[in-house]
N, C-alpha and C. Protein backbone atom coordinates (compact mmCIF):
# COMPACT_ATOMS: atom_id res chain seq x y z
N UNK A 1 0.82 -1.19 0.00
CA UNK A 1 0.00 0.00 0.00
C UNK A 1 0.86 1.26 0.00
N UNK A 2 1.96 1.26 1.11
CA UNK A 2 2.98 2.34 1.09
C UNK A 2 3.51 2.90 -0.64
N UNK A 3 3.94 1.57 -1.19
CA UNK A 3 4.62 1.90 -2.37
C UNK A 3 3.50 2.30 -3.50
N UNK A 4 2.21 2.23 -3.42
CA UNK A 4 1.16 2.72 -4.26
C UNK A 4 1.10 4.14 -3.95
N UNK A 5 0.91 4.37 -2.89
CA UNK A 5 0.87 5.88 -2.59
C UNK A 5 2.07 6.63 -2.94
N UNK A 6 3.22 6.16 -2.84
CA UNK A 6 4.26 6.53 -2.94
C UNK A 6 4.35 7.04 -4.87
N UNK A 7 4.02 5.54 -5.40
CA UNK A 7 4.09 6.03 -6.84
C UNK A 7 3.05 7.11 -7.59
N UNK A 8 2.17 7.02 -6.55
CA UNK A 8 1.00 8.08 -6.67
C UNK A 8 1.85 9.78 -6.83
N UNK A 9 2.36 9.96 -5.58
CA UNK A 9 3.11 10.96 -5.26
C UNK A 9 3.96 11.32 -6.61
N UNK A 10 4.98 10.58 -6.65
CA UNK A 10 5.59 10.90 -7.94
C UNK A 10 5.18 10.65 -9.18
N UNK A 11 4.08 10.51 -9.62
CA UNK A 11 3.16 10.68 -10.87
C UNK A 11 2.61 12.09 -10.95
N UNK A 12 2.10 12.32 -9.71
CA UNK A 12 1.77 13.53 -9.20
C UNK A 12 3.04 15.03 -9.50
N UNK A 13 3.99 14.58 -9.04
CA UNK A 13 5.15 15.73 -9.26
C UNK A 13 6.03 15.68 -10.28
N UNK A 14 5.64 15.19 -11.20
CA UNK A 14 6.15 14.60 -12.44
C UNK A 14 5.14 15.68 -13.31
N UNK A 15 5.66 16.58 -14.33
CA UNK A 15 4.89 17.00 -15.50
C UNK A 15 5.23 16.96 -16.27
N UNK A 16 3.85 15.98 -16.49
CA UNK A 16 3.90 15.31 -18.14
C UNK A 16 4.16 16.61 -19.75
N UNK A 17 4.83 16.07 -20.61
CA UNK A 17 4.36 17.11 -21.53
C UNK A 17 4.57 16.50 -22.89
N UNK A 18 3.94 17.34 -23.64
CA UNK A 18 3.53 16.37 -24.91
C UNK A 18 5.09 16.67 -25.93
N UNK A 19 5.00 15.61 -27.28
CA UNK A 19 6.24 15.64 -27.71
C UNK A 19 6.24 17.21 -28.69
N UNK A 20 5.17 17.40 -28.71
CA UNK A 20 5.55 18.72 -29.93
C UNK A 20 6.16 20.14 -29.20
N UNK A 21 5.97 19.98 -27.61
CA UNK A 21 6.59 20.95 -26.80
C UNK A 21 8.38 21.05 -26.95
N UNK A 22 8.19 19.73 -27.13
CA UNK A 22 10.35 19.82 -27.14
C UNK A 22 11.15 20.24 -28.41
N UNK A 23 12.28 20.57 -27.19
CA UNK A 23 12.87 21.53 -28.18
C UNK A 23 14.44 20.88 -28.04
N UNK A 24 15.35 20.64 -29.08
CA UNK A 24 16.33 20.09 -29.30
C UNK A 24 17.49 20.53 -27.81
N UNK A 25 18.05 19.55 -27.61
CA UNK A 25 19.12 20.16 -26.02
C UNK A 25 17.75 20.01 -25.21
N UNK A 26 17.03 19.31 -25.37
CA UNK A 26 16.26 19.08 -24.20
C UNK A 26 16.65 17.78 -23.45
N UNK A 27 16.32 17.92 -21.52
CA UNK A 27 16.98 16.31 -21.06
C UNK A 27 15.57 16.06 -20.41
N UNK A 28 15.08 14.74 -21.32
CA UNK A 28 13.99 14.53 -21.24
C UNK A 28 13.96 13.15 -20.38
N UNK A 29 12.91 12.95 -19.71
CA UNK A 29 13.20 11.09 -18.78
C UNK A 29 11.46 10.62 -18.90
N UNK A 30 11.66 9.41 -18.87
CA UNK A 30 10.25 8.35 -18.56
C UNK A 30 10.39 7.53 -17.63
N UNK A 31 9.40 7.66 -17.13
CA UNK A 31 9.31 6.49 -15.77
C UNK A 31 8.91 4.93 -16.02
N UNK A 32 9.78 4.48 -15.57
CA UNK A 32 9.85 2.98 -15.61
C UNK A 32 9.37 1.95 -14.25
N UNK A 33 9.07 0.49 -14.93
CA UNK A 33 8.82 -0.01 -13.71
C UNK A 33 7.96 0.16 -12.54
N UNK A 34 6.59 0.34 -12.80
CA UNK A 34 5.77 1.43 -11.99
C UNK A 34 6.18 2.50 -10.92
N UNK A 35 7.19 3.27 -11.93
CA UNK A 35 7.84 4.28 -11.28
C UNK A 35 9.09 4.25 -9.98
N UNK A 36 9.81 3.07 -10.54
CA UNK A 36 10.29 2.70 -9.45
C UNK A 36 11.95 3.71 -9.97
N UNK A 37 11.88 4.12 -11.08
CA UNK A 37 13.22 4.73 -11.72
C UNK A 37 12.74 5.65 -12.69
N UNK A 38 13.03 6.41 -13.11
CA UNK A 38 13.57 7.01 -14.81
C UNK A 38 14.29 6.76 -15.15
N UNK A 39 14.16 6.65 -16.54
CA UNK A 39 14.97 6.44 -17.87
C UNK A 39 15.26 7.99 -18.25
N UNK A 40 16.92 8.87 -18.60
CA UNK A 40 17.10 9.86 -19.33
C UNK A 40 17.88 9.85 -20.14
N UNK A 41 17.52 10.83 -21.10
CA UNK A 41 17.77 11.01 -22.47
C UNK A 41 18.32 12.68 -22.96
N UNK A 42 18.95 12.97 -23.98
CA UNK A 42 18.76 13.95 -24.22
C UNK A 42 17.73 14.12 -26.07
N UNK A 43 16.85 14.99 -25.87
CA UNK A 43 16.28 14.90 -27.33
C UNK A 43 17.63 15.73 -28.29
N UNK A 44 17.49 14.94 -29.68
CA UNK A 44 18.02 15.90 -30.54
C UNK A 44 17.76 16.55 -31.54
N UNK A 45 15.96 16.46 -31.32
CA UNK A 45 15.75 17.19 -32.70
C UNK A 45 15.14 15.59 -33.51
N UNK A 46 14.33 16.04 -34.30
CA UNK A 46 13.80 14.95 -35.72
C UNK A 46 13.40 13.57 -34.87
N UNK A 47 12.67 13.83 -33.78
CA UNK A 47 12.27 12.81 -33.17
C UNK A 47 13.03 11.88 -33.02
N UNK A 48 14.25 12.17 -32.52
CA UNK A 48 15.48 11.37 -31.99
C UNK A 48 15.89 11.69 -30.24
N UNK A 49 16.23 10.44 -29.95
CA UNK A 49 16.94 11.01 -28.26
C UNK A 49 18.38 10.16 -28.22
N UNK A 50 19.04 11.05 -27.66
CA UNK A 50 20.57 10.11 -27.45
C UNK A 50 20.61 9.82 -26.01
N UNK A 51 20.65 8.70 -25.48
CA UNK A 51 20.83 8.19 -24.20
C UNK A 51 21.96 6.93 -24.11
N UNK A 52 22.32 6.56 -23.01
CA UNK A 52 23.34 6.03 -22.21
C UNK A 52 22.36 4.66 -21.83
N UNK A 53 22.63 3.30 -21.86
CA UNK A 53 21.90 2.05 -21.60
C UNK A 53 23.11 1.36 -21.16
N UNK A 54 22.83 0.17 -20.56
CA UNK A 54 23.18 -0.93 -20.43
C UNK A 54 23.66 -1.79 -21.63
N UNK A 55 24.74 -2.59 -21.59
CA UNK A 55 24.70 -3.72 -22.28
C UNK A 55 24.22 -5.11 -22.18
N UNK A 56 24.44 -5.81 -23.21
CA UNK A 56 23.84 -6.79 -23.26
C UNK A 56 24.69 -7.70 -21.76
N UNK A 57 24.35 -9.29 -21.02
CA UNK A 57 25.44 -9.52 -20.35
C UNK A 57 25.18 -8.91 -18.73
N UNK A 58 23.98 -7.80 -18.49
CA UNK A 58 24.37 -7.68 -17.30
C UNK A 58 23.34 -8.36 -16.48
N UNK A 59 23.06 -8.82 -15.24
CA UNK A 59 22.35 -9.58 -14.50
C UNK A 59 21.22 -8.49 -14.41
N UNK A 60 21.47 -7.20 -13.61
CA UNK A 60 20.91 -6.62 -13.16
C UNK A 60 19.75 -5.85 -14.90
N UNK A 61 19.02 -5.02 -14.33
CA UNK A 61 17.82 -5.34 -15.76
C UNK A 61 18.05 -3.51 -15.99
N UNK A 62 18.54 -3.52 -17.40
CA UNK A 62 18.61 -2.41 -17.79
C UNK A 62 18.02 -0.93 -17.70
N UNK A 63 18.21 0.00 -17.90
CA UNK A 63 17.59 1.26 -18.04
C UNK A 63 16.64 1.82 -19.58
N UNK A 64 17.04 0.76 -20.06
CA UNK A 64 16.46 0.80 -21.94
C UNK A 64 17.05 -0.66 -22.42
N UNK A 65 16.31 -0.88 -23.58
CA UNK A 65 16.85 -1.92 -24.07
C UNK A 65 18.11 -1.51 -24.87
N UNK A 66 18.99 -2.26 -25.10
CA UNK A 66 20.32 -1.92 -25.55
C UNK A 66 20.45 -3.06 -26.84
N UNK A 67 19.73 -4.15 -26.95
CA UNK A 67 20.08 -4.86 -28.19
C UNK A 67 19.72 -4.65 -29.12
N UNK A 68 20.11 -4.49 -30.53
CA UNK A 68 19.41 -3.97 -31.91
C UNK A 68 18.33 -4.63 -31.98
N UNK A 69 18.01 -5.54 -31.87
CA UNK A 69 16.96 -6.68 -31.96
C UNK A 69 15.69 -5.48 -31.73
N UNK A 70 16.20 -5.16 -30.05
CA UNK A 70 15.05 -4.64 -29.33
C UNK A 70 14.47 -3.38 -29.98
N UNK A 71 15.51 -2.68 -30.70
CA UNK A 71 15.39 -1.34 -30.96
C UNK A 71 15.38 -1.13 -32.21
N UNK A 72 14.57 -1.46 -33.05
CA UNK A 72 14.83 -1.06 -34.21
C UNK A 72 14.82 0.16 -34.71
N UNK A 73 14.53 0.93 -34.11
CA UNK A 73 14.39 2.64 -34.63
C UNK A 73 16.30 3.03 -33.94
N UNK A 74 16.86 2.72 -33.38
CA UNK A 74 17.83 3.24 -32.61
C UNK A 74 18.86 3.02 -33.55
N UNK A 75 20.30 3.32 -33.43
CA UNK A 75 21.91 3.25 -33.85
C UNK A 75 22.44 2.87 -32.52
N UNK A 76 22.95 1.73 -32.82
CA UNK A 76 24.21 1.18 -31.70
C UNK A 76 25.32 2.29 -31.98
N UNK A 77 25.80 2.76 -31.11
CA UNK A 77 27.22 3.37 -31.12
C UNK A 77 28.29 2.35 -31.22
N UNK A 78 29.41 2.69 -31.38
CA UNK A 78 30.72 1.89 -31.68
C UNK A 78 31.21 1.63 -29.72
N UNK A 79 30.81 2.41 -29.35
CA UNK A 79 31.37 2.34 -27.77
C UNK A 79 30.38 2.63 -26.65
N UNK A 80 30.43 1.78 -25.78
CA UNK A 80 29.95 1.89 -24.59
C UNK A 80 28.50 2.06 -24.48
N UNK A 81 27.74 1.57 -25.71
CA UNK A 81 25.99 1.49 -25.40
C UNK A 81 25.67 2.94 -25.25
N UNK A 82 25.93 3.97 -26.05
CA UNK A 82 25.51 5.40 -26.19
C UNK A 82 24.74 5.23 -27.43
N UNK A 83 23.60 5.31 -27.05
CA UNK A 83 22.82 5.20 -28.37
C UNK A 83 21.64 5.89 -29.28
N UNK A 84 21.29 6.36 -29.95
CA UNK A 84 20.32 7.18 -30.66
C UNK A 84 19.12 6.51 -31.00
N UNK A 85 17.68 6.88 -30.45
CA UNK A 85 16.82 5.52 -30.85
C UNK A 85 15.54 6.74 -31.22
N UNK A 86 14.32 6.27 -31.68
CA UNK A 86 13.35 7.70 -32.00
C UNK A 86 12.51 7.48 -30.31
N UNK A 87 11.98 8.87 -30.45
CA UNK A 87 11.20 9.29 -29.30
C UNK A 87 10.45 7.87 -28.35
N UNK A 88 9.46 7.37 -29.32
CA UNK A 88 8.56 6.49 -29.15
C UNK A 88 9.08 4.79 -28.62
N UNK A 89 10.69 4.61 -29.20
CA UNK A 89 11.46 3.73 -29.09
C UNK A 89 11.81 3.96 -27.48
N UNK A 90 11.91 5.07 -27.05
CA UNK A 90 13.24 5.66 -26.17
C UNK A 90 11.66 6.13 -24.91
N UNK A 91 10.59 5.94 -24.98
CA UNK A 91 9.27 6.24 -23.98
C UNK A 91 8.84 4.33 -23.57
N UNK A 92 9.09 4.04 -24.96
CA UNK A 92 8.51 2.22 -24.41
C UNK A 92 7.18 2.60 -23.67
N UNK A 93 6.39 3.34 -24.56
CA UNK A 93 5.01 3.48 -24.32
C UNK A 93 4.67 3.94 -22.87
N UNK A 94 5.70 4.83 -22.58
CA UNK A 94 5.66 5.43 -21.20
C UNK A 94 5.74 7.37 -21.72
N UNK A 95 5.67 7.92 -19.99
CA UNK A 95 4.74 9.22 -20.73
C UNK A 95 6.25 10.27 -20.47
N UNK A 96 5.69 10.90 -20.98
CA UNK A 96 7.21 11.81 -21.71
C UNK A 96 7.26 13.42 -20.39
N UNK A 97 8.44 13.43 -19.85
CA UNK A 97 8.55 14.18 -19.12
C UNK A 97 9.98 15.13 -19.31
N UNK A 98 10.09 16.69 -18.61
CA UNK A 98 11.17 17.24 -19.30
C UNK A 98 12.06 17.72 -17.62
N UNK A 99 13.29 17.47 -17.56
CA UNK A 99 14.02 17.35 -16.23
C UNK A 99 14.17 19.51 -16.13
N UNK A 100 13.66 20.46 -15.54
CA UNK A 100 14.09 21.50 -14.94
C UNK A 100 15.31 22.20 -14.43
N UNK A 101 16.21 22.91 -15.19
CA UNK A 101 16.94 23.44 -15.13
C UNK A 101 17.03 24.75 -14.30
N UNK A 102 17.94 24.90 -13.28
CA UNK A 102 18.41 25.97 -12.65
C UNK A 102 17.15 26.53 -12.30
N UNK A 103 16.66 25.85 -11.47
CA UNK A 103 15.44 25.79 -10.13
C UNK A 103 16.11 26.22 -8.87
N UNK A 104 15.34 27.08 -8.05
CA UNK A 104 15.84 27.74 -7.18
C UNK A 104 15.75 26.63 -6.07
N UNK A 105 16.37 26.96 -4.58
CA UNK A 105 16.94 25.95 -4.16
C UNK A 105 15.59 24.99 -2.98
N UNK A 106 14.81 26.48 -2.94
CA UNK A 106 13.17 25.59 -2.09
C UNK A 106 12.82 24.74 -2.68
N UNK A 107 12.60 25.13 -4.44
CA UNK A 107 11.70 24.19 -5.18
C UNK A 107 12.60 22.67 -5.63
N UNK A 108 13.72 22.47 -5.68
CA UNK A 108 14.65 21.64 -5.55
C UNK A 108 14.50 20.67 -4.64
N UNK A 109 14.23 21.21 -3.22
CA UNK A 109 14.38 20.62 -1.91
C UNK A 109 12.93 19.76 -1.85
N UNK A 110 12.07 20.54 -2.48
CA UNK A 110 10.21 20.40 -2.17
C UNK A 110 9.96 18.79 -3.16
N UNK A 111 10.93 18.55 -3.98
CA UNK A 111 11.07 17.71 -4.83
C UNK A 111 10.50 16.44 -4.26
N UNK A 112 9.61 15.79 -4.20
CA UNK A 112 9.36 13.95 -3.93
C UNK A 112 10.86 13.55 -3.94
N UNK A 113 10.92 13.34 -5.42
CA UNK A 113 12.20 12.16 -6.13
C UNK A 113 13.00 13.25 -6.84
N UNK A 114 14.59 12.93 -6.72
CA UNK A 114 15.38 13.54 -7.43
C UNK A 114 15.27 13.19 -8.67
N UNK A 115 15.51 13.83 -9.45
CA UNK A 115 15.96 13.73 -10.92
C UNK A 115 14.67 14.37 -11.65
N UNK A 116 14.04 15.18 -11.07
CA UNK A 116 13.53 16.39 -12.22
C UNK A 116 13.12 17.33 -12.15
N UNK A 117 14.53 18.01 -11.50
CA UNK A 117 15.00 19.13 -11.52
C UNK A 117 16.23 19.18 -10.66
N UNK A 118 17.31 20.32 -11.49
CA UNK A 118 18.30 20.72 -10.61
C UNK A 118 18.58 21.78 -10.26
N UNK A 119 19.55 22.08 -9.81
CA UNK A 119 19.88 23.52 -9.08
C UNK A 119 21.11 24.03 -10.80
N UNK A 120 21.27 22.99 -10.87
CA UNK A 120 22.92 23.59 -12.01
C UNK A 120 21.93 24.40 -13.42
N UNK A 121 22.89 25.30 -13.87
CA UNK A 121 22.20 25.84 -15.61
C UNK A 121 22.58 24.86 -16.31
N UNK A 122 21.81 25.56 -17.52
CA UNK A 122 21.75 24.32 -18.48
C UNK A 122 22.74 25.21 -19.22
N UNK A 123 23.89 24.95 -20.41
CA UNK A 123 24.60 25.24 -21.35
C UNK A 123 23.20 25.21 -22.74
N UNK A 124 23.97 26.28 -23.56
CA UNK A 124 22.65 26.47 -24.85
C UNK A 124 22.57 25.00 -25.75
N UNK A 125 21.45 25.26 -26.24
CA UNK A 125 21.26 23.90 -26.71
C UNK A 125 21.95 23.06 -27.91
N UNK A 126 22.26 24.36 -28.66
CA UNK A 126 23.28 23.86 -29.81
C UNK A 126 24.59 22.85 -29.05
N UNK A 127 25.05 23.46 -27.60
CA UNK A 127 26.06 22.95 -27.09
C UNK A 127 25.55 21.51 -26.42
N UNK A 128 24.31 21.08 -26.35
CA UNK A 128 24.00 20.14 -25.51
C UNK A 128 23.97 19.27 -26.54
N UNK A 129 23.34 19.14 -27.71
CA UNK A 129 22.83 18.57 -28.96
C UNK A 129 24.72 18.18 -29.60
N UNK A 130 25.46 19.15 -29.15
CA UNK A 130 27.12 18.48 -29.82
C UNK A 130 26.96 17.79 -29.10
N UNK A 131 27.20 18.13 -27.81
CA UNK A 131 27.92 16.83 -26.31
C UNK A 131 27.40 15.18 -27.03
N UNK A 132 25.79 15.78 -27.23
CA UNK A 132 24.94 14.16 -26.99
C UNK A 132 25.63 13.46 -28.25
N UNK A 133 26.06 14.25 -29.37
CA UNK A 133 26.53 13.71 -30.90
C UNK A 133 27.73 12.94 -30.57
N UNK A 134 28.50 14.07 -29.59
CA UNK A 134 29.98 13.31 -30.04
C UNK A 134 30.25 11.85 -28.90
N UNK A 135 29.03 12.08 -27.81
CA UNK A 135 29.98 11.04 -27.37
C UNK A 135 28.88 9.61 -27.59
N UNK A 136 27.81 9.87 -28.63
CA UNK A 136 27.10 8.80 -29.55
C UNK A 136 28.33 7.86 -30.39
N UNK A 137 29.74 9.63 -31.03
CA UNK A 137 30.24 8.49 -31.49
C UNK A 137 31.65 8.34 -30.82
N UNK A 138 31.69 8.73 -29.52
CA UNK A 138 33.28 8.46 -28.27
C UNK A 138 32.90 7.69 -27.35
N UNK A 139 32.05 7.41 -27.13
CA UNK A 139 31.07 7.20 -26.04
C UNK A 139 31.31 7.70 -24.37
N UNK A 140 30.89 7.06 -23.60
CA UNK A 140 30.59 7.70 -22.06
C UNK A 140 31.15 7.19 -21.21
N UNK A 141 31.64 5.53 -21.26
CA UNK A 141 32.33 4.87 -20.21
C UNK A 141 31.36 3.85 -19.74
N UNK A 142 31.62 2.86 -19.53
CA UNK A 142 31.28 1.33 -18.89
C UNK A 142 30.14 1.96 -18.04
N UNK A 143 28.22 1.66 -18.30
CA UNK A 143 27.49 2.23 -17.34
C UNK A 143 27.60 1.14 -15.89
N UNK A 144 27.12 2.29 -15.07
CA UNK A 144 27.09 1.45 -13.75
C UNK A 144 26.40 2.38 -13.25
N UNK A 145 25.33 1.77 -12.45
CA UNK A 145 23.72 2.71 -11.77
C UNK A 145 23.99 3.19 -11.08
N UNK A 146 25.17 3.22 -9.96
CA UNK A 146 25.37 4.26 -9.51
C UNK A 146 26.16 5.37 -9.68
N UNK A 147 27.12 5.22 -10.29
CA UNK A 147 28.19 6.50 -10.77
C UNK A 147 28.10 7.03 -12.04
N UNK A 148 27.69 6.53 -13.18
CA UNK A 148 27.68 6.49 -14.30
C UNK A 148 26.26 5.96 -15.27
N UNK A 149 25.79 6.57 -14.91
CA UNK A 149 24.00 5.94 -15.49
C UNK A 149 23.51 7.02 -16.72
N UNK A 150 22.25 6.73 -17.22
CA UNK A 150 21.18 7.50 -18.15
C UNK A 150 21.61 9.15 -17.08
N UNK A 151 21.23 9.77 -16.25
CA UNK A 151 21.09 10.46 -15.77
C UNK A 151 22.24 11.10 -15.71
N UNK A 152 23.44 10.45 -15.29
CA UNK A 152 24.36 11.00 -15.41
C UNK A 152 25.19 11.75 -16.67
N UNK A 153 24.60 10.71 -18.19
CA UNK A 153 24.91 11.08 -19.46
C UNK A 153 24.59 12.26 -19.24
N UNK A 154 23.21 12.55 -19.34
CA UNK A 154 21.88 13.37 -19.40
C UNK A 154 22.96 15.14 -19.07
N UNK A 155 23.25 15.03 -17.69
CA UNK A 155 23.45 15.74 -16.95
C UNK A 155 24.74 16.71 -17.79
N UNK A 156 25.69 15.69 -18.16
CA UNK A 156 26.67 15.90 -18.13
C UNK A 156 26.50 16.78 -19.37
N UNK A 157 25.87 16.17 -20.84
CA UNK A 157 25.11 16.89 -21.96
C UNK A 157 24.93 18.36 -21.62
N UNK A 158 23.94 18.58 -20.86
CA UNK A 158 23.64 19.84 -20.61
C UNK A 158 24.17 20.82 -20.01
N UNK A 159 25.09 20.34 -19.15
CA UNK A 159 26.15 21.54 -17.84
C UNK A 159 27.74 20.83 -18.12
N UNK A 160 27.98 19.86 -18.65
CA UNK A 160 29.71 19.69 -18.77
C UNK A 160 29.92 19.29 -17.34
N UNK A 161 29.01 19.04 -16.27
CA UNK A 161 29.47 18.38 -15.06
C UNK A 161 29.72 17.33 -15.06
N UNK A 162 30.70 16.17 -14.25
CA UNK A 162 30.97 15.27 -14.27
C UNK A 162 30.51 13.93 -12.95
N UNK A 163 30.64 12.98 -13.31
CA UNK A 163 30.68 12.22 -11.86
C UNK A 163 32.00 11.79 -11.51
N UNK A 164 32.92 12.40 -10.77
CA UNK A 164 34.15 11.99 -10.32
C UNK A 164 34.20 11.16 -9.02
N UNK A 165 34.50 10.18 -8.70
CA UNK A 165 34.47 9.61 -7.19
C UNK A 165 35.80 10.32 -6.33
N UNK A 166 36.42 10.62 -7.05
CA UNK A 166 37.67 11.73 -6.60
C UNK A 166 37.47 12.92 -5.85
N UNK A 167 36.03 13.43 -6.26
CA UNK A 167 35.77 15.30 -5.80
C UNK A 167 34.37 14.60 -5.28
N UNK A 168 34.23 14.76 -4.29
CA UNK A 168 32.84 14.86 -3.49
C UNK A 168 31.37 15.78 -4.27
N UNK A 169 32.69 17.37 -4.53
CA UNK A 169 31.72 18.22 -4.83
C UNK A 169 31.22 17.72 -6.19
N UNK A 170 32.04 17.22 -7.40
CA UNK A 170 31.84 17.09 -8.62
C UNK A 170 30.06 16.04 -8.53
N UNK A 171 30.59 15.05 -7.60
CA UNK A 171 30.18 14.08 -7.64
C UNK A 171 28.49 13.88 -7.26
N UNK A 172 28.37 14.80 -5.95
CA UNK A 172 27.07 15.12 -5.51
C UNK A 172 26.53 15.98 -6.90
N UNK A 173 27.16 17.21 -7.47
CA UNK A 173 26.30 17.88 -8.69
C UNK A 173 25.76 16.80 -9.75
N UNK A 174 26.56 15.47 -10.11
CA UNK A 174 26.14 14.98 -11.37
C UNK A 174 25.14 14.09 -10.61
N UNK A 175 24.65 13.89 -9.52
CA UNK A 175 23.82 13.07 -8.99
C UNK A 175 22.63 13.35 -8.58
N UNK A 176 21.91 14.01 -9.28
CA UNK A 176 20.91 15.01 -8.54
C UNK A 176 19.66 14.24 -8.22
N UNK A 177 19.61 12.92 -9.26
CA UNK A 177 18.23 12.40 -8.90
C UNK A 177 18.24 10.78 -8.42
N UNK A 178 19.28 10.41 -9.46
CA UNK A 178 19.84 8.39 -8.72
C UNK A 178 20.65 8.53 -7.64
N UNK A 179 20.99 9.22 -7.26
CA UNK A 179 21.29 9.31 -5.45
C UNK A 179 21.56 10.54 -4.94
N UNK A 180 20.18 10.99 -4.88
CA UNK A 180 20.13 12.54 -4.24
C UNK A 180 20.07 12.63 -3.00
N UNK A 181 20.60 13.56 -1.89
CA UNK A 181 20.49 14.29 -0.84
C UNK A 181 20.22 15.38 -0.78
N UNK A 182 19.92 16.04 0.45
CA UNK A 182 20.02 17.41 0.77
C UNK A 182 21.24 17.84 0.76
N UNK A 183 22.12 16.99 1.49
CA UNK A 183 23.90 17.29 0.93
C UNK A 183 24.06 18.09 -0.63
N UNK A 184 23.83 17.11 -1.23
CA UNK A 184 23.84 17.48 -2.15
C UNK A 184 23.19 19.07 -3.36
N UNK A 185 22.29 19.06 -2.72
CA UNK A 185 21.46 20.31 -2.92
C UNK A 185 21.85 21.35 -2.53
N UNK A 186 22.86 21.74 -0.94
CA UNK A 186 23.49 22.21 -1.01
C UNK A 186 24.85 22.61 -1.49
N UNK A 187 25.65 21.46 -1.69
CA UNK A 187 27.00 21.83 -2.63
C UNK A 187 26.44 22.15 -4.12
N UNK A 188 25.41 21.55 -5.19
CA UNK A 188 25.10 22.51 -6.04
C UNK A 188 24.73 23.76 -5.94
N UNK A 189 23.95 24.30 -4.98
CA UNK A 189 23.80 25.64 -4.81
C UNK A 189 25.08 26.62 -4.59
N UNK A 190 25.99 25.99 -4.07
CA UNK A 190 26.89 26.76 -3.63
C UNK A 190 27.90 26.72 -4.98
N UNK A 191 28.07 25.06 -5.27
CA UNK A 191 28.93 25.31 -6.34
C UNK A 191 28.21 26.12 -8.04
N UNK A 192 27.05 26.09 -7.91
CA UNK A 192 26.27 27.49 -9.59
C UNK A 192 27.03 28.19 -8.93
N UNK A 193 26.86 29.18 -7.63
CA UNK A 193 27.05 30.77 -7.20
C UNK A 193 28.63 30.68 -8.13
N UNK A 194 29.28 29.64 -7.52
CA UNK A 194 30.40 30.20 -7.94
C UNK A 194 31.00 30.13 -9.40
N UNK A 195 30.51 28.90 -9.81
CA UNK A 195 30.35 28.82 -11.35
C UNK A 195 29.69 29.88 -12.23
């Protein structure tokens, strides 16, 4: 019963929006699993999204499907499961939501579930729409759900932030929604001012 209400809640603080609203350099996510996660993406325009998946091989159950089989609208990348698939491929008949950029720090905090919205700016979109291109074809690095996930691609697309396990601070900014704190909410706030 807890976890019904719960997914209630974040259906609830989740706004939905339709696909003709988006606009290229957008970091868009769908909820998966009766909301037990999001899936993120960045759109690029022509009803395409570039996102970060899993490979084939892992026990644990992906963030998107990653095999061509599964995806026929998508492009395998040459490296690391960075891949380009169309809108409708990349929703898996789930409802289309857009992550909030450089939200002040109440409405951040007021958040249910991390990951839609952050405290960091977004870089212009022409610059988000390269990021998602080039590293479709460099790729992103071996995913792993907690340091290196969909979200983290996402993130990184839009602000050039990173997940370093090295810098605390780096590390809390690229994490805003697969393992968010209040910690965290504060070192982004502090680290925009100074950025």
């Amino acid at each position: 019963m807890m976890k019904v209400c719960e997914n209630m809640i974040l259906k609830a603080s989740s706004k939905k929006i339709q696909w003709k609203e988006l606009e290229p350099g957008d970091h868009i996510y769908t909820w998966r699993r009766a909301y037990s996660y999001a899936h993120h993406g960045i759109f690029v325009g022509e009803g395409k999204v570039i996102h970060l998946t899993r490979g084939e091989g892992h026990i644990l159950l992906s963030s998107s499907r990653s095999h061509p089989s599964d995806n026929p609208c998508g492009q395998q990348s040459t490296h690391d499961h960075v891949i380009e698939s169309s809108l409708a491929s990349f929703l898996s008949g789930g409802d289309l939501y857009r992550v909030k950029y450089g939200v002040d720090l109440v409405s951040f905090l007021a958040k249910t579930r991390g990951g839609t919205c952050t405290l960091a700016l977004s870089d212009p979109p022409d610059l988000v729409v390269h990021r998602a291109n080039t590293l479709r074809e460099k790729g992103f690095g071996v995913y792993n759900l907690s340091e290196n996930n969909c979200e983290d691609f996402a993130i990184y697309c839009k602000t050039s932030l990173l997940v370093d396990d090295s810098n605390c601070v780096r590390r809390s900014i690229g994490r805003s929604g697969q393992a968010t704190s209040s910690f965290a909410a504060i070192v982004v706030f502090i680290s925009t001012l100074v950025r």
